[in-house]
N, C-alpha and C. Protein backbone atom coordinates (compact mmCIF):
# COMPACT_ATOMS: atom_id res chain seq x y z
N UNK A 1 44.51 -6.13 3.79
CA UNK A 1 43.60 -6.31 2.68
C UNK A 1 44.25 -5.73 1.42
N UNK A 2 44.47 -6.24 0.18
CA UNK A 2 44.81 -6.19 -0.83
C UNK A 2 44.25 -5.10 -1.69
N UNK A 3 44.77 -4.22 -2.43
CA UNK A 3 43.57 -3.54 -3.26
C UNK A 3 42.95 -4.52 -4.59
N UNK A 4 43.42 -5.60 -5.01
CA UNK A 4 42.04 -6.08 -5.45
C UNK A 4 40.88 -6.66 -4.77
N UNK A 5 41.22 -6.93 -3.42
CA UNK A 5 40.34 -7.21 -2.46
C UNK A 5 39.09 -6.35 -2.40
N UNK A 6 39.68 -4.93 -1.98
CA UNK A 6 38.91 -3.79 -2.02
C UNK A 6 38.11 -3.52 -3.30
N UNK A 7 39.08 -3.34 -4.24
CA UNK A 7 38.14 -3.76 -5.54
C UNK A 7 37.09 -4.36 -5.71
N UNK A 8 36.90 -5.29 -5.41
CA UNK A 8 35.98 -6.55 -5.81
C UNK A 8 34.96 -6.31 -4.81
N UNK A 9 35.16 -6.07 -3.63
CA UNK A 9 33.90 -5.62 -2.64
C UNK A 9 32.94 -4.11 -3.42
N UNK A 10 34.00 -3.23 -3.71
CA UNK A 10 33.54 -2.05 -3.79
C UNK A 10 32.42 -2.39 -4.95
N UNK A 11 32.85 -2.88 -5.79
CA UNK A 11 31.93 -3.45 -7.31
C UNK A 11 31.05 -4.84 -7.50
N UNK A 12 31.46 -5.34 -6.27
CA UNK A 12 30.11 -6.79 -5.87
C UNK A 12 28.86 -6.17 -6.29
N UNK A 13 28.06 -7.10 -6.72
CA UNK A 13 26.83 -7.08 -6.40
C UNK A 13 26.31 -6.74 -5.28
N UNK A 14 25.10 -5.46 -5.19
CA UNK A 14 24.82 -5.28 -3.22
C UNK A 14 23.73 -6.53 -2.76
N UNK A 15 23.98 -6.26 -1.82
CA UNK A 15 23.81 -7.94 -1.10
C UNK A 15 21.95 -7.77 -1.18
N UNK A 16 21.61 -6.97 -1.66
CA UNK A 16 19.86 -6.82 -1.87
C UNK A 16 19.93 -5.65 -2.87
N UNK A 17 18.90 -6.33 -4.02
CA UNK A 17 18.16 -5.54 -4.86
C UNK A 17 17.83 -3.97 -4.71
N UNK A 18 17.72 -3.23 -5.74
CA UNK A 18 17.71 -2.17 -5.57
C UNK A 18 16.17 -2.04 -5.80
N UNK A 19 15.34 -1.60 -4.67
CA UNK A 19 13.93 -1.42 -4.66
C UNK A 19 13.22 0.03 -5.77
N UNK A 20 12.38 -0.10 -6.57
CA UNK A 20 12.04 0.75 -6.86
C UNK A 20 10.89 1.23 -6.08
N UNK A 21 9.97 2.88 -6.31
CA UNK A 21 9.42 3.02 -5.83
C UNK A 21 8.17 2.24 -5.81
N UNK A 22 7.87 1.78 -6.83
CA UNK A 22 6.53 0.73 -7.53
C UNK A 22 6.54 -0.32 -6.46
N UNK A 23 7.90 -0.79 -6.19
CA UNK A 23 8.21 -2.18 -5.35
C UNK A 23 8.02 -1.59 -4.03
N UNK A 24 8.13 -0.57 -3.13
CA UNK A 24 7.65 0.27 -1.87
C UNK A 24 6.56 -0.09 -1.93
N UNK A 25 5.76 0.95 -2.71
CA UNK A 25 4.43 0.97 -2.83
C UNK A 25 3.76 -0.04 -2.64
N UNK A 26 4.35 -1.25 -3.73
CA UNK A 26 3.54 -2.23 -3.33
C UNK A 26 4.02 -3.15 -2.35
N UNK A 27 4.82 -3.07 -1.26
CA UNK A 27 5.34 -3.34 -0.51
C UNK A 27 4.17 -3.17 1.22
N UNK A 28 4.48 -1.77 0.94
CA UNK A 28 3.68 -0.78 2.39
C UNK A 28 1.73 -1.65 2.06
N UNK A 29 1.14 -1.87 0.42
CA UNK A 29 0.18 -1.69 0.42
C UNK A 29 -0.18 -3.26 0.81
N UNK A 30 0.77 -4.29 0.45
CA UNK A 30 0.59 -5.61 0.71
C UNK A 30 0.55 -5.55 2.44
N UNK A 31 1.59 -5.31 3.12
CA UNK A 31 1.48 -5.07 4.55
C UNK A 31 0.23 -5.46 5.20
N UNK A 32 -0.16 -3.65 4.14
CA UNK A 32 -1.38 -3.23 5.15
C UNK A 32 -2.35 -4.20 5.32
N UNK A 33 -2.88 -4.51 3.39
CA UNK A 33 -3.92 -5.46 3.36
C UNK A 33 -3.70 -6.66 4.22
N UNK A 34 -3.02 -7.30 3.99
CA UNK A 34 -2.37 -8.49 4.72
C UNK A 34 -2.85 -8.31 6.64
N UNK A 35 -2.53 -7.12 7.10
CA UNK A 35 -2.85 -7.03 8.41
C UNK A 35 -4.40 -6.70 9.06
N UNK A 36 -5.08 -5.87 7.23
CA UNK A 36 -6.16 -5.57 7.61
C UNK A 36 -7.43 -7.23 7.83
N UNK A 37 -6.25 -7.71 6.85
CA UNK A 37 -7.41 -8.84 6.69
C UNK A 37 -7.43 -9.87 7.48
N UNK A 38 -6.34 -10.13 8.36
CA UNK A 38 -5.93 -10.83 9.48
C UNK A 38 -6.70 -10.47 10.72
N UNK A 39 -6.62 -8.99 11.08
CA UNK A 39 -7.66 -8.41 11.65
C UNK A 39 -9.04 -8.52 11.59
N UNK A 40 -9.50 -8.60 10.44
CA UNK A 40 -10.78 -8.44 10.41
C UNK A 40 -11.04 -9.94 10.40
N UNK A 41 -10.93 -11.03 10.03
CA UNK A 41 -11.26 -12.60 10.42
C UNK A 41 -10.80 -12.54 11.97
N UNK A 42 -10.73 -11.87 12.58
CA UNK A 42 -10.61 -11.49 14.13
C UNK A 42 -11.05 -10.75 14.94
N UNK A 43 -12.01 -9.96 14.33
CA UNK A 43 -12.28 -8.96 14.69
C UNK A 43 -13.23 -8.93 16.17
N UNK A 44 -13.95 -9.81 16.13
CA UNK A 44 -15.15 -10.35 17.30
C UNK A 44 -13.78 -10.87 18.51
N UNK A 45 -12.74 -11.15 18.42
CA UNK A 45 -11.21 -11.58 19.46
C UNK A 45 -10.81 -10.18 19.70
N UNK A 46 -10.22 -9.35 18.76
CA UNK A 46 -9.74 -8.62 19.31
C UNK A 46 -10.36 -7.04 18.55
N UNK A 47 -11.24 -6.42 18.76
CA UNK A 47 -11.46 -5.62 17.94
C UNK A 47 -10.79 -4.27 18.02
N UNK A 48 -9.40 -4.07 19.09
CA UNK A 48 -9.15 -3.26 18.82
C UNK A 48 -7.51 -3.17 17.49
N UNK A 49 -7.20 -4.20 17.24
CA UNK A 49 -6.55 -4.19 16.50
C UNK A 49 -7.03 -4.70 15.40
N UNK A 50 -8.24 -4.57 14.83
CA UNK A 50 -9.08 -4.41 13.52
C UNK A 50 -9.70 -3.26 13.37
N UNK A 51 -9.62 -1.84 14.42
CA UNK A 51 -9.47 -0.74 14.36
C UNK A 51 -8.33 0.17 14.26
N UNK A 52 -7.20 -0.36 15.03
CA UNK A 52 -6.07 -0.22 14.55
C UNK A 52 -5.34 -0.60 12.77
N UNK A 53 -5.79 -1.46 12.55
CA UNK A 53 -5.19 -2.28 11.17
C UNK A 53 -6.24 -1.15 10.12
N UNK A 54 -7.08 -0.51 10.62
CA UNK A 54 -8.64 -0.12 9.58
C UNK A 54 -7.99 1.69 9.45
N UNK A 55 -7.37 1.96 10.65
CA UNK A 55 -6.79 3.27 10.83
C UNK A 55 -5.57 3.42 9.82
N UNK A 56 -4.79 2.36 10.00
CA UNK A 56 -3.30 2.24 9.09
C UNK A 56 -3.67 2.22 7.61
N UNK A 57 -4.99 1.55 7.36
CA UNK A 57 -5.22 1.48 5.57
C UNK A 57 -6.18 3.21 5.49
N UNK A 58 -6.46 3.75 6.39
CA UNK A 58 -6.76 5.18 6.05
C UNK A 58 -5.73 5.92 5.95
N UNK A 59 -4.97 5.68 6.67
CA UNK A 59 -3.41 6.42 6.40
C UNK A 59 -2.81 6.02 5.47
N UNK A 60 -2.73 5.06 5.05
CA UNK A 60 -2.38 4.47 3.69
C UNK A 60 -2.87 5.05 2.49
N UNK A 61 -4.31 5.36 2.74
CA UNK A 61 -5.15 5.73 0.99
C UNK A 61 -4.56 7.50 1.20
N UNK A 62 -4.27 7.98 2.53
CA UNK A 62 -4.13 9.41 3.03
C UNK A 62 -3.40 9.85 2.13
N UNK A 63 -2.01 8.93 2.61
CA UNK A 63 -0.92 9.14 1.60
C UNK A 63 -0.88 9.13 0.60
N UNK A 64 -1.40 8.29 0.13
CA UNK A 64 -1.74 8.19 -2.03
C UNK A 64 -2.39 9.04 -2.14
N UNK A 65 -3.48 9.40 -1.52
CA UNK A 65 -4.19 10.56 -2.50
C UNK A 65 -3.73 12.30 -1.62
N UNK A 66 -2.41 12.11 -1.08
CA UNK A 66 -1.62 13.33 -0.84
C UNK A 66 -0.53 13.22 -2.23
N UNK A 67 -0.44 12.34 -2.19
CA UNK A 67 0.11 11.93 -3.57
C UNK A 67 0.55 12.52 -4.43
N UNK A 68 -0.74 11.78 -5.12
CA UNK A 68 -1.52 12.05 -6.39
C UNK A 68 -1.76 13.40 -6.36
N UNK A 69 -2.24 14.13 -5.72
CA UNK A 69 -2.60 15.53 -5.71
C UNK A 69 -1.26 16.29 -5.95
N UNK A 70 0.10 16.41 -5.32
CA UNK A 70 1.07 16.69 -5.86
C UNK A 70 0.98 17.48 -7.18
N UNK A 71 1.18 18.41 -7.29
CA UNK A 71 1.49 19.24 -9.35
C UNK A 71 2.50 18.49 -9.80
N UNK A 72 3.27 17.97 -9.33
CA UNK A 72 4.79 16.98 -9.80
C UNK A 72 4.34 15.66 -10.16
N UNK A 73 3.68 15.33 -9.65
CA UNK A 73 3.25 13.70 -9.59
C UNK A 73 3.29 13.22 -11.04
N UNK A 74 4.30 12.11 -11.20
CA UNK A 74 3.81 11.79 -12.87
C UNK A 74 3.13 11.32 -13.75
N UNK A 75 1.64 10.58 -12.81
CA UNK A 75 0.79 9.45 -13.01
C UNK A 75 -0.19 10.21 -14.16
N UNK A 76 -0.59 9.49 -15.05
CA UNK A 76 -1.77 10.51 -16.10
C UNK A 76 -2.76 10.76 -14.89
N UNK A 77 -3.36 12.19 -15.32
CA UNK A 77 -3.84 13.11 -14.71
C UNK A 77 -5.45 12.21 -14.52
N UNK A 78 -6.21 11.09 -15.62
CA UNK A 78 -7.06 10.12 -15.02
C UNK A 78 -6.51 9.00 -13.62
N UNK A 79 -5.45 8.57 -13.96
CA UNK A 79 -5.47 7.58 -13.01
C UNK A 79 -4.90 8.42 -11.16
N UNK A 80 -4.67 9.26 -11.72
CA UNK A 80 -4.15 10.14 -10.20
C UNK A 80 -6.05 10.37 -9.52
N UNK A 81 -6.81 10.87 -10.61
CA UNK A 81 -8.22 11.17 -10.34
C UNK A 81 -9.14 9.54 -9.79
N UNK A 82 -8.51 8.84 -10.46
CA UNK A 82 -8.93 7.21 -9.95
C UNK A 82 -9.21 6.91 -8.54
N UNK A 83 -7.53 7.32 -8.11
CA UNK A 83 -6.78 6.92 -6.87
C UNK A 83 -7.25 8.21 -6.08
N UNK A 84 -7.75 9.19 -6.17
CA UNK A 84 -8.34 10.35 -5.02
C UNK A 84 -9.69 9.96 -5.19
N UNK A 85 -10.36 9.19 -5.66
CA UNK A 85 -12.13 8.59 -5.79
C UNK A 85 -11.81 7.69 -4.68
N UNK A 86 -10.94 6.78 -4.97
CA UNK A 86 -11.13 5.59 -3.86
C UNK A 86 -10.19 6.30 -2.73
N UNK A 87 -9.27 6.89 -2.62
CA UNK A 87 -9.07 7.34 -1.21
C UNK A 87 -9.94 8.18 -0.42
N UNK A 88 -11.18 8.42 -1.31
CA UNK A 88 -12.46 9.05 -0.67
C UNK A 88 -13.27 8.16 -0.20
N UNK A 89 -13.61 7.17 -0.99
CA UNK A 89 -13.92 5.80 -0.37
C UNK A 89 -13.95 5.22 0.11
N UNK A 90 -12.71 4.72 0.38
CA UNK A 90 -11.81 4.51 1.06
C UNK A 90 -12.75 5.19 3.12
N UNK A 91 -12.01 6.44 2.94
CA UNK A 91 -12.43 7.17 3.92
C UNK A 91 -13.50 7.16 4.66
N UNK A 92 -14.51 7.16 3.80
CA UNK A 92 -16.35 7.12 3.98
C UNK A 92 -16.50 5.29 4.06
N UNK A 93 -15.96 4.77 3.45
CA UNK A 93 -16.32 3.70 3.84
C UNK A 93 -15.49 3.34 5.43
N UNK A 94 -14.71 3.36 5.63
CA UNK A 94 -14.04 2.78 6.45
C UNK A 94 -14.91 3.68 7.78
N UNK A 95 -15.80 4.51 7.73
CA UNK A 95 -16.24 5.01 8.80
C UNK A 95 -18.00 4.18 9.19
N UNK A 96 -17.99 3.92 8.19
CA UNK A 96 -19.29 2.68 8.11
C UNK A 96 -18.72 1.11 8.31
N UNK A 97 -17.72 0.92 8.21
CA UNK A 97 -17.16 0.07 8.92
C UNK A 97 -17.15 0.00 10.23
N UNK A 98 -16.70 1.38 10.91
CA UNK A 98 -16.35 1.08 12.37
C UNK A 98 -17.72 1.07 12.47
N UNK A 99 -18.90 2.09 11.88
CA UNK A 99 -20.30 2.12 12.11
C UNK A 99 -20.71 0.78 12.68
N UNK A 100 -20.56 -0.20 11.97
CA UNK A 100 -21.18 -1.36 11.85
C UNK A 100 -22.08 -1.40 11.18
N UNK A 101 -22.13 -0.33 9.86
CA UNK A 101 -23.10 -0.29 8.99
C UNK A 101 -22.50 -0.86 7.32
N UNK A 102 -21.20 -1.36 7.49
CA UNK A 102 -20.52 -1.94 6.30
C UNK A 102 -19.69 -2.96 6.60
N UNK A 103 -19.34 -3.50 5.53
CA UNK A 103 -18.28 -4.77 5.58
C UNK A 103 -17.36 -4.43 4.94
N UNK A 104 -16.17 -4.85 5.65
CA UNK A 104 -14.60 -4.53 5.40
C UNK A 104 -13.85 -4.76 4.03
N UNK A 105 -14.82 -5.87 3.23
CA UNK A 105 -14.29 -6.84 2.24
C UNK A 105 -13.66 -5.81 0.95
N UNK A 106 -14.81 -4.61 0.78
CA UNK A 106 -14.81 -4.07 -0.39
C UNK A 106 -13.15 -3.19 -0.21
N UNK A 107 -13.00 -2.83 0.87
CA UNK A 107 -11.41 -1.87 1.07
C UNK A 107 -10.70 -3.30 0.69
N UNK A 108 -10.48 -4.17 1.42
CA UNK A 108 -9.23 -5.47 0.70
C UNK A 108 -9.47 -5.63 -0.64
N UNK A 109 -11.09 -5.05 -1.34
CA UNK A 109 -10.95 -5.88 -3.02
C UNK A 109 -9.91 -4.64 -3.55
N UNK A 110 -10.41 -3.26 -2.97
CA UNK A 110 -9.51 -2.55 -3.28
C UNK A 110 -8.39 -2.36 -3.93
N UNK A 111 -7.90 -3.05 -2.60
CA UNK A 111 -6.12 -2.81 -1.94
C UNK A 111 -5.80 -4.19 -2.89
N UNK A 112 -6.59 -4.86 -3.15
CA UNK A 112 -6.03 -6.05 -3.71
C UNK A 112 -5.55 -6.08 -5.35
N UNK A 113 -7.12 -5.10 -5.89
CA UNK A 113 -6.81 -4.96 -7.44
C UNK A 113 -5.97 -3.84 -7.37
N UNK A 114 -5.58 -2.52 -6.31
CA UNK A 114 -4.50 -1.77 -6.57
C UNK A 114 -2.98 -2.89 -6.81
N UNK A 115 -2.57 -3.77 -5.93
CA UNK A 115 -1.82 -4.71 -6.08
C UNK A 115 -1.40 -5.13 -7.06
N UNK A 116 -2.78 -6.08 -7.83
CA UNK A 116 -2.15 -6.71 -9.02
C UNK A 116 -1.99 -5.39 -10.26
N UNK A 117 -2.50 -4.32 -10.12
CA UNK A 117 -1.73 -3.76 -11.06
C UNK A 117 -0.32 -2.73 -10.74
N UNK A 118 -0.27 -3.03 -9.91
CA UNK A 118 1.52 -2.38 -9.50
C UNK A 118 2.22 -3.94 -10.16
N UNK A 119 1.75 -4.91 -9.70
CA UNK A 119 2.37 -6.22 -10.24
C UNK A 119 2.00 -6.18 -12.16
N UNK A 120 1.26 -6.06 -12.36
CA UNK A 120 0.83 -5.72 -13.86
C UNK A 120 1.77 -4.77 -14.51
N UNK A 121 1.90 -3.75 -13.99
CA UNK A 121 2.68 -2.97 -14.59
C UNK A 121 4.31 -3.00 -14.53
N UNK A 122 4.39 -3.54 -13.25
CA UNK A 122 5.92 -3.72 -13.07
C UNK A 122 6.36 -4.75 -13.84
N UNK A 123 5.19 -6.02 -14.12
CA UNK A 123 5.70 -6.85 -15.58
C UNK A 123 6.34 -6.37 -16.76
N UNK A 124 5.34 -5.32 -17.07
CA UNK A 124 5.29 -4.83 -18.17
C UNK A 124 6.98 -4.10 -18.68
């Protein structure tokens, strides 16, 4: 192998994008929704993996609002307070879910408008 060979590899383009954290985030949060909601139009088939999928989006809001709570965290000190409201929500609701005293829809509108503004902002 040549050293301009080597060259030219070392300084290629990497063969995938460099992810930011915004692009994670909204990565892990599409997932979830995506599985929660697959689950739940299933739920009466298989209900234990619409308890499973309902557990993963509590661990999901867990994490954000372990977050957000962080002293480092760099989000304005309202929208960090936003995101620990609905990971409370989040929480309490999803237990009236398994109740059978709620419907699942309102956690996907959630997870959905968290979405378009990670996409909103990452426009920006």
């Amino acid at each position: 192998m040549t050293p301009q060979t080597l060259a030219r590899r070392a300084y290629a383009q990497p063969a995938a994008p460099t992810r930011t954290p915004r692009d994670t985030e909204y990565e892990a949060i599409s997932r979830i929704t995506q599985r929660l909601k697959a689950a739940a139009a299933d739920k009466k088939g298989d209900f234990s993996a619409f308890v499973q999928a309902l557990h993963a989006n509590r661990q999901l809001w867990s994490v954000l609002a372990k977050g957000v709570s962080n002293a480092h965290n760099g989000l304005p000190e309202e929208l960090r307070a936003k995101i620990l409201f609905l990971a409370q929500f989040t929480e309490q609701h999803s237990s009236k879910v398994l109740g059978r005293t709620a419907e699942v829809e309102p956690l996907l509108e959630i997870n959905m408008a968290v979405l378009r503004g990670l996409r909103q902002k990452g426009a920006a």
